[in-house]
C-alpha atoms as a PDB file:
ATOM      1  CA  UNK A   1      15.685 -28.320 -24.868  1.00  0.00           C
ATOM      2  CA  UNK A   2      17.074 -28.289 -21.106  1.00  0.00           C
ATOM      3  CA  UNK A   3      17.897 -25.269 -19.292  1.00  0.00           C
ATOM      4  CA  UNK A   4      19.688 -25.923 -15.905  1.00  0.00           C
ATOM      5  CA  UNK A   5      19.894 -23.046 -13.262  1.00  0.00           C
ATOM      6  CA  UNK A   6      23.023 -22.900 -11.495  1.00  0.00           C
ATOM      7  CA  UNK A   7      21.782 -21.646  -7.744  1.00  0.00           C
ATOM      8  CA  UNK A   8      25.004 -21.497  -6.428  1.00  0.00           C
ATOM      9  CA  UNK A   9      25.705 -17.747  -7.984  1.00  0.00           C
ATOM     10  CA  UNK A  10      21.958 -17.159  -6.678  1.00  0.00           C
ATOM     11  CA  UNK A  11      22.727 -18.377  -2.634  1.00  0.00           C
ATOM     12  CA  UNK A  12      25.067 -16.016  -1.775  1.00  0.00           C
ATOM     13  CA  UNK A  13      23.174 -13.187  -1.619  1.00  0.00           C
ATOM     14  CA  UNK A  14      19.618 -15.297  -0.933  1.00  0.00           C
ATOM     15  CA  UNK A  15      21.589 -15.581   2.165  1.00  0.00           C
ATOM     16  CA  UNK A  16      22.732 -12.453   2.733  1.00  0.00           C
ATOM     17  CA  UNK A  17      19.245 -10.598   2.225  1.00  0.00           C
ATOM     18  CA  UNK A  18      18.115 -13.456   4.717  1.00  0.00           C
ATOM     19  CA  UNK A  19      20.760 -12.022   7.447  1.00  0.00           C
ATOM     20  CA  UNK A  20      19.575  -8.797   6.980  1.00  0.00           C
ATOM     21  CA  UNK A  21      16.109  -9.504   7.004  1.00  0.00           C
ATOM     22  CA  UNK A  22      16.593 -11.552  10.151  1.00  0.00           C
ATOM     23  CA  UNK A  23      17.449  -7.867  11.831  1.00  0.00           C
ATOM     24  CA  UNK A  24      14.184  -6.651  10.956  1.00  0.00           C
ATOM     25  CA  UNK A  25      12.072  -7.200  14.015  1.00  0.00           C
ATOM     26  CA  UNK A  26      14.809  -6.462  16.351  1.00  0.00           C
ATOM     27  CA  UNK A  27      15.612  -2.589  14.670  1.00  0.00           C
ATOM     28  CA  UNK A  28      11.996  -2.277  14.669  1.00  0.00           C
ATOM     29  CA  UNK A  29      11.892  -2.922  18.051  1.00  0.00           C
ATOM     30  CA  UNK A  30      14.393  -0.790  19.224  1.00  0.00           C
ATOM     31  CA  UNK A  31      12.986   2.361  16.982  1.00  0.00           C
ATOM     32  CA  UNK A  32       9.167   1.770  18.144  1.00  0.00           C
ATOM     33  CA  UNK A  33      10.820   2.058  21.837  1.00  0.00           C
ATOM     34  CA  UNK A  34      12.221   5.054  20.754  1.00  0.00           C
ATOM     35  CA  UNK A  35       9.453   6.545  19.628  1.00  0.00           C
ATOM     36  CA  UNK A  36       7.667   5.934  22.572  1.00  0.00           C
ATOM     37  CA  UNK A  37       6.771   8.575  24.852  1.00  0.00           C
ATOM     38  CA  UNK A  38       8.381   8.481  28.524  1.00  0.00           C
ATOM     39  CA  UNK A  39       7.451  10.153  31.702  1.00  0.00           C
ATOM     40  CA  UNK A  40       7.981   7.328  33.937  1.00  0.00           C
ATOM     41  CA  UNK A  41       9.327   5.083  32.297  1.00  0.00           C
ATOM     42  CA  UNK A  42       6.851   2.396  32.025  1.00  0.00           C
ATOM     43  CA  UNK A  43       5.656   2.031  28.422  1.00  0.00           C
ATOM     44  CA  UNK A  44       9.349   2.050  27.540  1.00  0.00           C
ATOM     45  CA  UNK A  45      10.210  -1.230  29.436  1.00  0.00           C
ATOM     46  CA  UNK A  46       6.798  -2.921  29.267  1.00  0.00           C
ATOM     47  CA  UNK A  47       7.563  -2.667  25.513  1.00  0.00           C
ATOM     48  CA  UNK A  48       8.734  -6.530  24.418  1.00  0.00           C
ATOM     49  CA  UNK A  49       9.774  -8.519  21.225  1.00  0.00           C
ATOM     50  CA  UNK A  50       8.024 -12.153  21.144  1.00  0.00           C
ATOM     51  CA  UNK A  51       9.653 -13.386  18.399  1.00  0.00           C
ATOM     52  CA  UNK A  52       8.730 -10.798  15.748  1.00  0.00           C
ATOM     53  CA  UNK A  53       5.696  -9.313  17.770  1.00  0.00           C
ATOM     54  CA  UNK A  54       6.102  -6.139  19.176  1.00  0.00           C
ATOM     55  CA  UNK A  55       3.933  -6.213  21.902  1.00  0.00           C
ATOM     56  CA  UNK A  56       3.033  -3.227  24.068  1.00  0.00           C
ATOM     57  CA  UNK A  57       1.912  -4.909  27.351  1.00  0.00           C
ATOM     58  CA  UNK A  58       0.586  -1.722  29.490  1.00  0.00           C
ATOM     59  CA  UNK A  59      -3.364  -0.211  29.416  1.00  0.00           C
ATOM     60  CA  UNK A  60      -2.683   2.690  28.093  1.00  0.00           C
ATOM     61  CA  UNK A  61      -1.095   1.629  24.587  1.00  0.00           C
ATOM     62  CA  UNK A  62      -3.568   2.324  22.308  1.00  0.00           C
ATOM     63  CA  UNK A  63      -4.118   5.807  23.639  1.00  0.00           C
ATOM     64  CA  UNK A  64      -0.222   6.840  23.316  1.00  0.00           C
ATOM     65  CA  UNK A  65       0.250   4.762  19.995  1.00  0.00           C
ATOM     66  CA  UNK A  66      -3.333   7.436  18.883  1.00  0.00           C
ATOM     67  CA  UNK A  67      -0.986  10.320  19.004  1.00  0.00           C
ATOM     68  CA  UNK A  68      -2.308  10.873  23.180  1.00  0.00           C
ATOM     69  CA  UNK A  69       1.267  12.254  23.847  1.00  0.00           C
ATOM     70  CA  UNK A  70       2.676  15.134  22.499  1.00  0.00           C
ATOM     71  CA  UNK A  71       5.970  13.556  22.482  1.00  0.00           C
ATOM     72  CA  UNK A  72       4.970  11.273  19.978  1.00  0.00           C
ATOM     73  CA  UNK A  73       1.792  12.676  18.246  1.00  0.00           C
ATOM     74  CA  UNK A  74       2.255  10.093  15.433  1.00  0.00           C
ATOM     75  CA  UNK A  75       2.295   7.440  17.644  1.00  0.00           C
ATOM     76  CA  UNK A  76       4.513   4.740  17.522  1.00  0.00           C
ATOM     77  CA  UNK A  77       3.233   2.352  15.066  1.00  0.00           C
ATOM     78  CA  UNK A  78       3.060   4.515  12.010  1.00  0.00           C
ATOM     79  CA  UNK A  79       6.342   5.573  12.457  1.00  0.00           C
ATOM     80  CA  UNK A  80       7.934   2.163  13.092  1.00  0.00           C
ATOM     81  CA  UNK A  81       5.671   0.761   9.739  1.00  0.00           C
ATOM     82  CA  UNK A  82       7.639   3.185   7.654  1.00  0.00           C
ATOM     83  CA  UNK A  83      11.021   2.551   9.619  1.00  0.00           C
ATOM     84  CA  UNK A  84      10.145  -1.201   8.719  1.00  0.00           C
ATOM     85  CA  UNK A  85       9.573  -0.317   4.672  1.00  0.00           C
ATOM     86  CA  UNK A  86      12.807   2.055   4.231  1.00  0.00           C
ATOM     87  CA  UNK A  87      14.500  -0.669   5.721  1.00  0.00           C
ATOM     88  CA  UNK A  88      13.669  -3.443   3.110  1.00  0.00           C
ATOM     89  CA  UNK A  89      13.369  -1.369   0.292  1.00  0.00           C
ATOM     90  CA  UNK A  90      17.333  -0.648   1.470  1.00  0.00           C
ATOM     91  CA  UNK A  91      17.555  -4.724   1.880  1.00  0.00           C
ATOM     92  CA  UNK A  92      15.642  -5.186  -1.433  1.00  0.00           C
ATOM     93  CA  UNK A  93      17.541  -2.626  -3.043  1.00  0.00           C
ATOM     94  CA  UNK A  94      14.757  -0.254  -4.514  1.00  0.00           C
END
C-alpha cells in the first residue's frame, strides 16, 4: 500500500497563515504602545521591536506594565498577550 500526499493543495494556505503570522509581532507592537500610558511621552517612544521582542527600554516599565498608571491599570502586557491570542485564533481559524 502507498499513499502519496499531494502538498501542493496544502502550500497555499501554509503560506498564507505564514504572511499573516509574520504580522504578529509588529500589531502587537503597535497595540502594547497603545496601551501604554503617556504623560510625556517617553515610555511611548522608548518602546521598540527587536525582531519579535517587545522591549520596553525605560526604568520605570515594570511599575506602569503593574497597573502603576491609571491609564492603563491592566498594564500593557496582559492586554497585548490576549491581543496576541485573538489574533491567531482569527489566523488559525478557531
Amino acid at each position: 500500500m502507498r499513499i502519496r500526499l499531494k502538498t501542493n493543495r496544502i502550500r497555499p494556505h501554509l503560506q498564507k497563515v505564514d504572511r499573516r503570522l509574520s504580522k504578529v509581532a509588529p500589531e502587537a507592537h503597535k497595540f502594547f504602545v497603545s496601551e501604554t500610558p503617556i504623560k510625556t511621552g517617553n515610555a511611548r517612544r522608548k518602546t521598540r521591536l527587536q525582531g519579535k521582542i517587545i522591549k520596553a527600554d525605560y526604568p520605570y516599565a515594570k511599575r506602569l506594565d503593574e497597573g502603576w498608571s491609571r491609564q492603563s491599570p491592566e498594564g500593557m502586557s496582559k492586554p497585548t498577550i490576549q491581543y496576541i491570542k485573538d489574533m491567531i485564533a482569527d489566523i488559525m481559524g478557531y
